[in-house]
PDB file of N, CA and C in Angstrom:
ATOM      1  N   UNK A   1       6.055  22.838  -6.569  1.00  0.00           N
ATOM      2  CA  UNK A   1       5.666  21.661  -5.817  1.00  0.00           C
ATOM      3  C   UNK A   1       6.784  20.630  -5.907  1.00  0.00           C
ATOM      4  N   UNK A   2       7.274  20.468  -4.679  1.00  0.00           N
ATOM      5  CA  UNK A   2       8.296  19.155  -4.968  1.00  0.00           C
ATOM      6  C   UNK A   2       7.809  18.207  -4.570  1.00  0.00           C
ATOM      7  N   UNK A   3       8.128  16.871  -4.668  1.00  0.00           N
ATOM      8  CA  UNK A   3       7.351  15.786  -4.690  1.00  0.00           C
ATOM      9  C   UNK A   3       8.680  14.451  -4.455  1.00  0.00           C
ATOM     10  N   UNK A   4       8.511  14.461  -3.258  1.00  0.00           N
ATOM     11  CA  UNK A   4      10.035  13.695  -2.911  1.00  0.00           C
ATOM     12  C   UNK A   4       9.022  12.132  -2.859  1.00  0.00           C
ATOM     13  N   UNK A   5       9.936  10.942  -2.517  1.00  0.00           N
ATOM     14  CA  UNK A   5       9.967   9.436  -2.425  1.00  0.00           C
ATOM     15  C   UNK A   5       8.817   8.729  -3.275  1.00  0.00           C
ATOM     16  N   UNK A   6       8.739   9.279  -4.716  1.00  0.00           N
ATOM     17  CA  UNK A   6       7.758   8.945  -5.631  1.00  0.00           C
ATOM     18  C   UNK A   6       7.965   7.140  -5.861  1.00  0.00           C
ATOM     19  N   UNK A   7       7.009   6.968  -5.955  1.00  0.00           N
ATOM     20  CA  UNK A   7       6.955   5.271  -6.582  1.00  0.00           C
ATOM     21  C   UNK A   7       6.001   5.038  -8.410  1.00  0.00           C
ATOM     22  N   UNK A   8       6.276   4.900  -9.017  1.00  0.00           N
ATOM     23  CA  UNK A   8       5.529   4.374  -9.947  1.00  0.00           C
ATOM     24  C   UNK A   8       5.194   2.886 -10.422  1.00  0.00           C
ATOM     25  N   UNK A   9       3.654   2.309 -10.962  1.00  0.00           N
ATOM     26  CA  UNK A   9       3.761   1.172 -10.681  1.00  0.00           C
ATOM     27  C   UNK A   9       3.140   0.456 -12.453  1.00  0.00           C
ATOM     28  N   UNK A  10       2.743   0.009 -12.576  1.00  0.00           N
ATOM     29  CA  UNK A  10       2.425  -0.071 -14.227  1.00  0.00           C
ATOM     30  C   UNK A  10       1.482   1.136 -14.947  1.00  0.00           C
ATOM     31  N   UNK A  11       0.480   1.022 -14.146  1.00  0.00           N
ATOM     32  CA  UNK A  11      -0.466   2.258 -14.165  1.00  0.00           C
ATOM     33  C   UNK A  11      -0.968   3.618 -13.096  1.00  0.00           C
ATOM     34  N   UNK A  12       0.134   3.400 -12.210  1.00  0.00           N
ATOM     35  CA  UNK A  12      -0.312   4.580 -11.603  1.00  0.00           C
ATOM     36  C   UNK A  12       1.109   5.172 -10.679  1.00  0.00           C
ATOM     37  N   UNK A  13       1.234   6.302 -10.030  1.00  0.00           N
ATOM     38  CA  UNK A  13       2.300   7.106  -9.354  1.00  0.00           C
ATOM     39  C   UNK A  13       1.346   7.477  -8.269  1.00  0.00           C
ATOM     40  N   UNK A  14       2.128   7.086  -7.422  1.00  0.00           N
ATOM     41  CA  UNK A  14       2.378   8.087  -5.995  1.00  0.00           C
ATOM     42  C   UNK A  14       3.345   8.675  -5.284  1.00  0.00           C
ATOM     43  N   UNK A  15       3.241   9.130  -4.598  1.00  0.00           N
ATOM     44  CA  UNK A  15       4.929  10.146  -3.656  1.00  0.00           C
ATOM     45  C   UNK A  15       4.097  11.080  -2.692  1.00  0.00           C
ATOM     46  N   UNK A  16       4.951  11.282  -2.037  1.00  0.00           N
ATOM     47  CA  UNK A  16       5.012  12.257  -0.779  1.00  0.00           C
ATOM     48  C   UNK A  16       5.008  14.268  -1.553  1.00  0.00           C
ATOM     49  N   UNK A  17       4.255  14.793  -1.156  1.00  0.00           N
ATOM     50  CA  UNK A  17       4.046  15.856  -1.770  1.00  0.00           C
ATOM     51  C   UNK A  17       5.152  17.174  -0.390  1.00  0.00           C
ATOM     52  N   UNK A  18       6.684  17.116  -0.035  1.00  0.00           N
ATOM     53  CA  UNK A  18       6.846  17.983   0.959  1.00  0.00           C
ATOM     54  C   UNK A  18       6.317  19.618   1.004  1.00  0.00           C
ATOM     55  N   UNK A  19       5.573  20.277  -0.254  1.00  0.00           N
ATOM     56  CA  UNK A  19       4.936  21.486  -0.312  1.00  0.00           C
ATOM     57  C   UNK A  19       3.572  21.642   0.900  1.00  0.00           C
ATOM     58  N   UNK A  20       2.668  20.716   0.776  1.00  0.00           N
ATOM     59  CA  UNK A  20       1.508  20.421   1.500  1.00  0.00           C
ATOM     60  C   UNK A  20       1.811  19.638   2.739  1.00  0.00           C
ATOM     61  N   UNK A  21       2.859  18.408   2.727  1.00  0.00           N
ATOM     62  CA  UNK A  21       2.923  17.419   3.606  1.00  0.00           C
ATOM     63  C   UNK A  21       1.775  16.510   3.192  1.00  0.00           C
ATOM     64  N   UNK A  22       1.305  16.152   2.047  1.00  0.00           N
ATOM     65  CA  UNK A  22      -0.260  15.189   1.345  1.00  0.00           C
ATOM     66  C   UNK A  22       0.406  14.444   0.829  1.00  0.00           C
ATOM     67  N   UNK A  23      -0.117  13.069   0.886  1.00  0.00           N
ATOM     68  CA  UNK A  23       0.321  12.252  -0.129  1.00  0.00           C
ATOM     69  C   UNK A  23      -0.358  12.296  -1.613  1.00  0.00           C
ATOM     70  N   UNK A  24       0.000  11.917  -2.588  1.00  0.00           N
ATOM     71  CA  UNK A  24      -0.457  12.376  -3.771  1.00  0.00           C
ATOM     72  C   UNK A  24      -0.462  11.233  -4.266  1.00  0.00           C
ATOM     73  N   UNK A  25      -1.294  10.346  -4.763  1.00  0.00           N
ATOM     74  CA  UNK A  25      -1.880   9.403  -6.446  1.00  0.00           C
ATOM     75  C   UNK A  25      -2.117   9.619  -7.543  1.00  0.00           C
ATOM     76  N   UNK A  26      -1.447   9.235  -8.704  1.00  0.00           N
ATOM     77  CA  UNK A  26      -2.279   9.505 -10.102  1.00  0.00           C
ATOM     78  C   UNK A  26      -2.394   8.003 -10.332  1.00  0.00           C
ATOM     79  N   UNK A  27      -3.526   7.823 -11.073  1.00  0.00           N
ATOM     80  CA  UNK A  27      -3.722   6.903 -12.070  1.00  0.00           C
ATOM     81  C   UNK A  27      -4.088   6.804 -13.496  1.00  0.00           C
ATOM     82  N   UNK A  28      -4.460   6.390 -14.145  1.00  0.00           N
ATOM     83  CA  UNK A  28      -5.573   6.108 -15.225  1.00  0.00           C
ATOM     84  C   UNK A  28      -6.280   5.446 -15.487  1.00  0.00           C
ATOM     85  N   UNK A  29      -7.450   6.023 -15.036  1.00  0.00           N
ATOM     86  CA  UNK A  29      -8.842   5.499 -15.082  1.00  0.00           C
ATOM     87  C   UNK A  29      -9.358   4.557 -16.163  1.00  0.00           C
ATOM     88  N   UNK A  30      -8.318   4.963 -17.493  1.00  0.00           N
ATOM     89  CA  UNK A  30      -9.347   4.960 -18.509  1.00  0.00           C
ATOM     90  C   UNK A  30      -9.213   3.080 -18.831  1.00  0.00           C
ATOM     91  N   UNK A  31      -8.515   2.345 -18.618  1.00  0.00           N
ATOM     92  CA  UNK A  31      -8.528   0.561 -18.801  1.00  0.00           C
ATOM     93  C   UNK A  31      -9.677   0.347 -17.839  1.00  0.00           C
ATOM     94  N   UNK A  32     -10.153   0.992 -16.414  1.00  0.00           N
ATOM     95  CA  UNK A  32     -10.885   0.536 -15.731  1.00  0.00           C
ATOM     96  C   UNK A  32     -12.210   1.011 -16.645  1.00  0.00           C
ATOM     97  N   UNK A  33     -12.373   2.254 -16.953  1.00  0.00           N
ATOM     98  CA  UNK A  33     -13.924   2.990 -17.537  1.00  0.00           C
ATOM     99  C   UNK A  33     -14.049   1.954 -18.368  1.00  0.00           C
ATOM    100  N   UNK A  34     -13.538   1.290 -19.420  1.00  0.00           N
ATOM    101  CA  UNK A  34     -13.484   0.139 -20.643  1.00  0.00           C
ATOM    102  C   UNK A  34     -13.766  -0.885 -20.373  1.00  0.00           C
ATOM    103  N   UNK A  35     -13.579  -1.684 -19.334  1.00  0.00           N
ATOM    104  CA  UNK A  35     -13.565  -2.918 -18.380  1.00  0.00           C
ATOM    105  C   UNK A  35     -14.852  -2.433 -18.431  1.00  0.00           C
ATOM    106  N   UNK A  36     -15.316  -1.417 -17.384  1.00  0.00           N
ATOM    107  CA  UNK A  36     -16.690  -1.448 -16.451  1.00  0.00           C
ATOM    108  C   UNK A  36     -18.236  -1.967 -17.796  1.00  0.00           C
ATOM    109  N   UNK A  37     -17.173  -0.769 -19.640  1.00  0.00           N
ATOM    110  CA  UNK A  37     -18.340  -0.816 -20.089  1.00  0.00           C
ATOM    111  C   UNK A  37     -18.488  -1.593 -20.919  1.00  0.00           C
ATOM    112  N   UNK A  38     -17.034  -2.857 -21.217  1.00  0.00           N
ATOM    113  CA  UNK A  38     -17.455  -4.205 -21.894  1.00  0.00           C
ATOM    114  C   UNK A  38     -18.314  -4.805 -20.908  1.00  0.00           C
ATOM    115  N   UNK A  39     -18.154  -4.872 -19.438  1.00  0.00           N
ATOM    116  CA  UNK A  39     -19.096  -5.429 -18.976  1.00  0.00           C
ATOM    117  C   UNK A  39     -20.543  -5.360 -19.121  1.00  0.00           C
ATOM    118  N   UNK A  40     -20.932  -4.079 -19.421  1.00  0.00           N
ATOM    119  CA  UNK A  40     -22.327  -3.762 -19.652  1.00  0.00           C
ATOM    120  C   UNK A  40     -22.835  -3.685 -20.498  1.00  0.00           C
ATOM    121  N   UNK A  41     -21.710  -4.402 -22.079  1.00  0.00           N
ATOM    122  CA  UNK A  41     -22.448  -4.648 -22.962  1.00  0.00           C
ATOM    123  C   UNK A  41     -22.302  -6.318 -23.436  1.00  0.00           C
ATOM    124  N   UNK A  42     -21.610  -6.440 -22.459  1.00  0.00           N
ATOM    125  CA  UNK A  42     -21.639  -8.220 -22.325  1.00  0.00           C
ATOM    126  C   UNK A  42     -22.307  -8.897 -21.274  1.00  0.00           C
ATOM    127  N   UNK A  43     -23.371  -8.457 -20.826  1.00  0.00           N
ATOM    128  CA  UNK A  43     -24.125  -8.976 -19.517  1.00  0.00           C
ATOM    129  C   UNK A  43     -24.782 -10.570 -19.640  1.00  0.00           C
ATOM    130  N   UNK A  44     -24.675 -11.089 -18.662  1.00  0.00           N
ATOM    131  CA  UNK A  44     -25.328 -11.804 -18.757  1.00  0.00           C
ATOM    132  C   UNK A  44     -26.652 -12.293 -19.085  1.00  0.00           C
ATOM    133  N   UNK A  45     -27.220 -13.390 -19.937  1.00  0.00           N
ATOM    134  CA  UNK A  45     -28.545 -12.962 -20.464  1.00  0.00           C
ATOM    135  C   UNK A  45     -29.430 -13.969 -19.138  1.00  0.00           C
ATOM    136  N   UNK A  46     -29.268 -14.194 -18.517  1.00  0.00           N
ATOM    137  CA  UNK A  46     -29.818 -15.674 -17.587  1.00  0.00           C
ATOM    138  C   UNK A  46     -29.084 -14.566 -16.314  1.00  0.00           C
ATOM    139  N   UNK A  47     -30.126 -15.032 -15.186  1.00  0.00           N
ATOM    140  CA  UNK A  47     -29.544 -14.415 -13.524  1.00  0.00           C
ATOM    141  C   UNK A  47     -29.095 -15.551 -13.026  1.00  0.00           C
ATOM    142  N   UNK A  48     -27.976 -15.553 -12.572  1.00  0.00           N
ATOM    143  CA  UNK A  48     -27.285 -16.630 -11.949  1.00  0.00           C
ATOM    144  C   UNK A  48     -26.796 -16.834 -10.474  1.00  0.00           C
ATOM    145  N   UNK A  49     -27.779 -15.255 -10.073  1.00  0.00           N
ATOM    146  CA  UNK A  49     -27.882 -15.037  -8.426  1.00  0.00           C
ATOM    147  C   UNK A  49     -26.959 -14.062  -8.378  1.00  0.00           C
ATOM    148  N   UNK A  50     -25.817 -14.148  -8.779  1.00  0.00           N
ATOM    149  CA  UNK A  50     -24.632 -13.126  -8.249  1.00  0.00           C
ATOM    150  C   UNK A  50     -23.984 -12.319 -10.023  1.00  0.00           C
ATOM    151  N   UNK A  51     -23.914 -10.970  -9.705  1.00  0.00           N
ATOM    152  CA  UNK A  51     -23.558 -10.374 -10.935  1.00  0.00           C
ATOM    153  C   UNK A  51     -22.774  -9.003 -10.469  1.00  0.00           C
ATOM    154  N   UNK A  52     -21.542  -9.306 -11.273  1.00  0.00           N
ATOM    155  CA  UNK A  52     -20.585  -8.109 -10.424  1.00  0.00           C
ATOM    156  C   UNK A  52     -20.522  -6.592 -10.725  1.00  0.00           C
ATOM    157  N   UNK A  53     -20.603  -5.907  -9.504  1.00  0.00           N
ATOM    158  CA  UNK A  53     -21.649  -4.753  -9.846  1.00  0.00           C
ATOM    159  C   UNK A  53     -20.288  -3.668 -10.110  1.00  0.00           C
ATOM    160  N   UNK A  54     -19.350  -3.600  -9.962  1.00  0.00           N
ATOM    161  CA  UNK A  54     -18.223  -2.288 -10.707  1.00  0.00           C
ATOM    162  C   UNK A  54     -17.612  -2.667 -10.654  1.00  0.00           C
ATOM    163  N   UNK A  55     -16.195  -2.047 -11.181  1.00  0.00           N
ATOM    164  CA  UNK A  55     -14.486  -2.175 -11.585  1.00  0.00           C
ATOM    165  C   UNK A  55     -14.622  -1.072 -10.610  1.00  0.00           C
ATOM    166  N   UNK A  56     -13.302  -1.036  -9.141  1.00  0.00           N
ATOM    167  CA  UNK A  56     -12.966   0.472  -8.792  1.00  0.00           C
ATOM    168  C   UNK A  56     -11.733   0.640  -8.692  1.00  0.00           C
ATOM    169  N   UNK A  57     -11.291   1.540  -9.553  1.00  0.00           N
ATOM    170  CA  UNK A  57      -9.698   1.525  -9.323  1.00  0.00           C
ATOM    171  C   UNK A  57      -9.192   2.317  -7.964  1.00  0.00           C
ATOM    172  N   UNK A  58      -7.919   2.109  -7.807  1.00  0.00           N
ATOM    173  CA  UNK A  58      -7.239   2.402  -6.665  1.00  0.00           C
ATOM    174  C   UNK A  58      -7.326   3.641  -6.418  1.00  0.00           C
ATOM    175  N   UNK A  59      -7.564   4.559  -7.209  1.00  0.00           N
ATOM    176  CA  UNK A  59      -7.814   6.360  -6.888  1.00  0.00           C
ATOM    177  C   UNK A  59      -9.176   6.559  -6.954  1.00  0.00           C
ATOM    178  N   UNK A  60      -9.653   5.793  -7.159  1.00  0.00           N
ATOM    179  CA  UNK A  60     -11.021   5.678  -6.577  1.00  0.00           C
ATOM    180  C   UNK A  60     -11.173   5.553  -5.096  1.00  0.00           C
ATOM    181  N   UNK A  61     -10.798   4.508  -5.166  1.00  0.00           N
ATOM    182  CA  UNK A  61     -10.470   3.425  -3.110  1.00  0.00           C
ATOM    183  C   UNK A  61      -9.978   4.522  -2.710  1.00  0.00           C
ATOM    184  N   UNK A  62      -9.106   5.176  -2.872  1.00  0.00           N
ATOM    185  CA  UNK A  62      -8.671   6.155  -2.185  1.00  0.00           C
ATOM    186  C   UNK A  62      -8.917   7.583  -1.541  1.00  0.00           C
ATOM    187  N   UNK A  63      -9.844   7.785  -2.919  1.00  0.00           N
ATOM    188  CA  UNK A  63     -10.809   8.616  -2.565  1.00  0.00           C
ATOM    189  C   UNK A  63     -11.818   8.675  -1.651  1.00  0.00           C
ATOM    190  N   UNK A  64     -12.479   7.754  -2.072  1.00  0.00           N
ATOM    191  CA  UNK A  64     -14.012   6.921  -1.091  1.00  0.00           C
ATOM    192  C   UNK A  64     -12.974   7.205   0.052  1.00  0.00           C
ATOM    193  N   UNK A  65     -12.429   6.475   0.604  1.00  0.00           N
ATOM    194  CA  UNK A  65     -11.513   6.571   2.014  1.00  0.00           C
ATOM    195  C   UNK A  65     -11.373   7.984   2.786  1.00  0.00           C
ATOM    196  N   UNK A  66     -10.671   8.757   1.544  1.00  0.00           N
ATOM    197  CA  UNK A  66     -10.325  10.195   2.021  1.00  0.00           C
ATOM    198  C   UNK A  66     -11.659  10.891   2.368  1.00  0.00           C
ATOM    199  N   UNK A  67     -12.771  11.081   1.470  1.00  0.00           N
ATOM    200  CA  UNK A  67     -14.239  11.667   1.621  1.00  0.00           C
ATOM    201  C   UNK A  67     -14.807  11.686   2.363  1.00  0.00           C
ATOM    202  N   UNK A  68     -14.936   9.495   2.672  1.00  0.00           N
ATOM    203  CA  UNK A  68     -16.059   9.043   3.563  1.00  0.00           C
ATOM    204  C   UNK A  68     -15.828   8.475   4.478  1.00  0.00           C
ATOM    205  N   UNK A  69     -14.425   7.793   4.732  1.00  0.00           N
ATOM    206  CA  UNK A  69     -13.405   7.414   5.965  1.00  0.00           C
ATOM    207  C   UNK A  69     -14.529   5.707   5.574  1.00  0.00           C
ATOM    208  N   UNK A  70     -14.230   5.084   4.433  1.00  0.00           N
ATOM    209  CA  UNK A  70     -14.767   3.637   4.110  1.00  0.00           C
ATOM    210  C   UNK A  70     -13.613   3.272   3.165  1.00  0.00           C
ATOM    211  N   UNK A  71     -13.153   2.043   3.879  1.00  0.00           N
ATOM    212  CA  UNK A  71     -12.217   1.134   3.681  1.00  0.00           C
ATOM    213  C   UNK A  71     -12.549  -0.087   2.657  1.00  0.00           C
ATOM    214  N   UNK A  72     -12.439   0.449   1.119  1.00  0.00           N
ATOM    215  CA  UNK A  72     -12.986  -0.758   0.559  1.00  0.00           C
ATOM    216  C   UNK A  72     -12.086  -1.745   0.607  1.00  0.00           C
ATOM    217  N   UNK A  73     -10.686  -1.688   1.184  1.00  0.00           N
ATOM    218  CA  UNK A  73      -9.866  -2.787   0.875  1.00  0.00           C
ATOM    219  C   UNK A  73      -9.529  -3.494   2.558  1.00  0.00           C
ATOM    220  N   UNK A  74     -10.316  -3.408   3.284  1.00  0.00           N
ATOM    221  CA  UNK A  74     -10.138  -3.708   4.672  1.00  0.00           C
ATOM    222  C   UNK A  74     -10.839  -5.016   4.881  1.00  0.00           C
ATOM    223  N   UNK A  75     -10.297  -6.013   5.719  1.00  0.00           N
ATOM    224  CA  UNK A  75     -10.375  -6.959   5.302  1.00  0.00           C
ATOM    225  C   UNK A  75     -11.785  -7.604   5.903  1.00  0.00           C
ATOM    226  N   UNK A  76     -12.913  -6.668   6.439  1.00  0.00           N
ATOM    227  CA  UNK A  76     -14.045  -7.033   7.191  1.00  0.00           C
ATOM    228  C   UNK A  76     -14.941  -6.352   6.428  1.00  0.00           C
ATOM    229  N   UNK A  77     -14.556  -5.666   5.381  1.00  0.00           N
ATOM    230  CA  UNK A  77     -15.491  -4.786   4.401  1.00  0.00           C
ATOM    231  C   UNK A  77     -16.668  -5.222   3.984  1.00  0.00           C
ATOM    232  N   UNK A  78     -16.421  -6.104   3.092  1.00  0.00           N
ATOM    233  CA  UNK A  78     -17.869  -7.011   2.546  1.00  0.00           C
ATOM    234  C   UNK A  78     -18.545  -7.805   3.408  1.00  0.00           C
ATOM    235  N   UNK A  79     -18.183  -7.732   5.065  1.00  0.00           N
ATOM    236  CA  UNK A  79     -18.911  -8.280   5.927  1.00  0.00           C
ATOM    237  C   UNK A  79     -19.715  -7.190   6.540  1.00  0.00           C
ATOM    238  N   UNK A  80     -19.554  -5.839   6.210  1.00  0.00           N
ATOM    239  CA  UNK A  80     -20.588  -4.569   6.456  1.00  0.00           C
ATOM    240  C   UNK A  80     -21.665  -4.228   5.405  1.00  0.00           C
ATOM    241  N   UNK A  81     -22.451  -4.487   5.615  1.00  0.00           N
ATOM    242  CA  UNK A  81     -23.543  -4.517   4.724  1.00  0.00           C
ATOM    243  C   UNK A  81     -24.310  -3.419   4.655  1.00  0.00           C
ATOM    244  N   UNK A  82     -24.169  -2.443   5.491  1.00  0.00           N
ATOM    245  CA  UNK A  82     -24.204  -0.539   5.326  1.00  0.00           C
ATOM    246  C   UNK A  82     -23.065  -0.731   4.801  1.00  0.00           C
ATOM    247  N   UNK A  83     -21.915  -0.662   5.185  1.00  0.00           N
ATOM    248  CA  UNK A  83     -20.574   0.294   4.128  1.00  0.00           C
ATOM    249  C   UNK A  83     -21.046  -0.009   2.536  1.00  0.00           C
ATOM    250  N   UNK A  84     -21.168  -1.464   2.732  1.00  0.00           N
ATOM    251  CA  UNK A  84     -21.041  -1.900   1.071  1.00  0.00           C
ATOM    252  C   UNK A  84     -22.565  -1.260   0.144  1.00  0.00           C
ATOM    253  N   UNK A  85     -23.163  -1.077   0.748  1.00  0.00           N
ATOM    254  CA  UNK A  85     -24.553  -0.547   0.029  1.00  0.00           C
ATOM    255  C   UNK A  85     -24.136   1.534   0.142  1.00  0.00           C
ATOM    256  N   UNK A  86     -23.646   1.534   0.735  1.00  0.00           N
ATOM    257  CA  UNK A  86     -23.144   3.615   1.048  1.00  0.00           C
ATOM    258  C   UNK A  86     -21.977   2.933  -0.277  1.00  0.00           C
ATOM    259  N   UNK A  87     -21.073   2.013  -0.270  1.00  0.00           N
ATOM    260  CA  UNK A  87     -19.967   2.533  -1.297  1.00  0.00           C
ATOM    261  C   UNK A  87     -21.015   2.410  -2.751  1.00  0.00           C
ATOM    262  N   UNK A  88     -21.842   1.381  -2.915  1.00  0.00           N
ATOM    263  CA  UNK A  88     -22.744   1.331  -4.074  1.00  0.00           C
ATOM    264  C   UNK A  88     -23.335   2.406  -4.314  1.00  0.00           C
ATOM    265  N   UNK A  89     -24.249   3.362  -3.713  1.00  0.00           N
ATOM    266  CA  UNK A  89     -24.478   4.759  -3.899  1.00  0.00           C
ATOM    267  C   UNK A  89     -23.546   5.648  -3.985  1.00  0.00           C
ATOM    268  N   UNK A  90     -22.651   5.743  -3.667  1.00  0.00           N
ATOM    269  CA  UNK A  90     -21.609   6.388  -4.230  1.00  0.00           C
ATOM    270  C   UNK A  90     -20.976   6.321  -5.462  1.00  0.00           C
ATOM    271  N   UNK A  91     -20.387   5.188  -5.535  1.00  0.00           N
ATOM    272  CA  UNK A  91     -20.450   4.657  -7.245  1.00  0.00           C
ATOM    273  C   UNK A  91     -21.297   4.864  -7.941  1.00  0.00           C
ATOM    274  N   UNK A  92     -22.671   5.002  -7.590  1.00  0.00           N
ATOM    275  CA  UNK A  92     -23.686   4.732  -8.885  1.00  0.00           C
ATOM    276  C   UNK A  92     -24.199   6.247  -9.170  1.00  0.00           C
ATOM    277  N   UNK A  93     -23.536   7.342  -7.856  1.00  0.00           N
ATOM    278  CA  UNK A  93     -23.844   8.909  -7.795  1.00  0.00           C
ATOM    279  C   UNK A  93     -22.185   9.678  -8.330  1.00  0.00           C
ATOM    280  N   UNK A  94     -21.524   9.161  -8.207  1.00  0.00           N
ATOM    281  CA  UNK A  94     -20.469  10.162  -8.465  1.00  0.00           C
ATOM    282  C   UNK A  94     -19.721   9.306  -9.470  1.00  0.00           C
ATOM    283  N   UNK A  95     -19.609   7.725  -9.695  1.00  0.00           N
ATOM    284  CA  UNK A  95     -18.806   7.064 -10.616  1.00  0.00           C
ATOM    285  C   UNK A  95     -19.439   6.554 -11.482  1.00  0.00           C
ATOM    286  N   UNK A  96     -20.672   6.709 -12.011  1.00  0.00           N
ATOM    287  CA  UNK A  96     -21.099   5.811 -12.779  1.00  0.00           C
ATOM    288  C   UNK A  96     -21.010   5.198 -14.095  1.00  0.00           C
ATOM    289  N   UNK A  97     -20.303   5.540 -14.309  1.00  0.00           N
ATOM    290  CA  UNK A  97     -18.978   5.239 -15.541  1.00  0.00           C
ATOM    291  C   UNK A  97     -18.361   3.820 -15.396  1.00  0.00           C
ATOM    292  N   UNK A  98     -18.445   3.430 -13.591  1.00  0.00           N
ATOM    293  CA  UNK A  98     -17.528   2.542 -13.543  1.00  0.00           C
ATOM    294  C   UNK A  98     -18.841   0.961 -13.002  1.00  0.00           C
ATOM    295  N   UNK A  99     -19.882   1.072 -13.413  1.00  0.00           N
ATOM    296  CA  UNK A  99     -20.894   0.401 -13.196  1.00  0.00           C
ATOM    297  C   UNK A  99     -20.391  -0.540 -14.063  1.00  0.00           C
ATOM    298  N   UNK A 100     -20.869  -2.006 -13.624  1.00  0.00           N
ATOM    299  CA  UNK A 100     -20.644  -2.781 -14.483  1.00  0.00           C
ATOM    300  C   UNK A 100     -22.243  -3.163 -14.879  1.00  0.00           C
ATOM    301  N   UNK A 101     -23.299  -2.935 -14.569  1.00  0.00           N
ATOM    302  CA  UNK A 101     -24.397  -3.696 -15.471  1.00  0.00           C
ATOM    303  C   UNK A 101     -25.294  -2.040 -15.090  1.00  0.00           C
TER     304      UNK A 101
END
């Protein structure tokens, strides 16, 4: 597998894969899985109306995208109120690791 015009960035690599013609991501999950689960053992004890529901890292986003063709980083996203409730079932069915409460 060669893997030409790679970029690396603090925590994650991507590049052009010329074997497949795919672009390729790695990351590491594991600062986000830690994040998600200080959050859930630091919850808030009082409801304050709004409580933030996951950490998703970028090979995540990327995924969701590739799977389900949903743009969590598009800039009308959180104004779809199906996408954002389909990306929440998704998270809470295939990521739930990355739940924050």
């Amino acid at each position: 597998m060669e893997t030409k015009h790679k970029v690396r960035t603090l925590d994650s690599v991507a590049g052009f894969n010329e074997d497949n013609k795919r672009w390729m991501f790695q990351q590491d999950e594991k600062p986000f899985i830690e994040a998600a689960k200080q959050d859930r053992e630091t919850t808030w004890k009082r409801d304050i109306g709004y409580k933030k529901a996951c950490t998703i890292p970028t090979i995540v986003q990327l995924e969701i995208f590739e799977k389900y063709d949903i743009d969590i980083m598009a800039d009308d996203f959180m104004n779809d109120s199906d996408k954002v409730k389909r990306v929440m079932q998704i998270i809470k069915s295939e990521y739930p690791y990355l739940m924050s409460y």
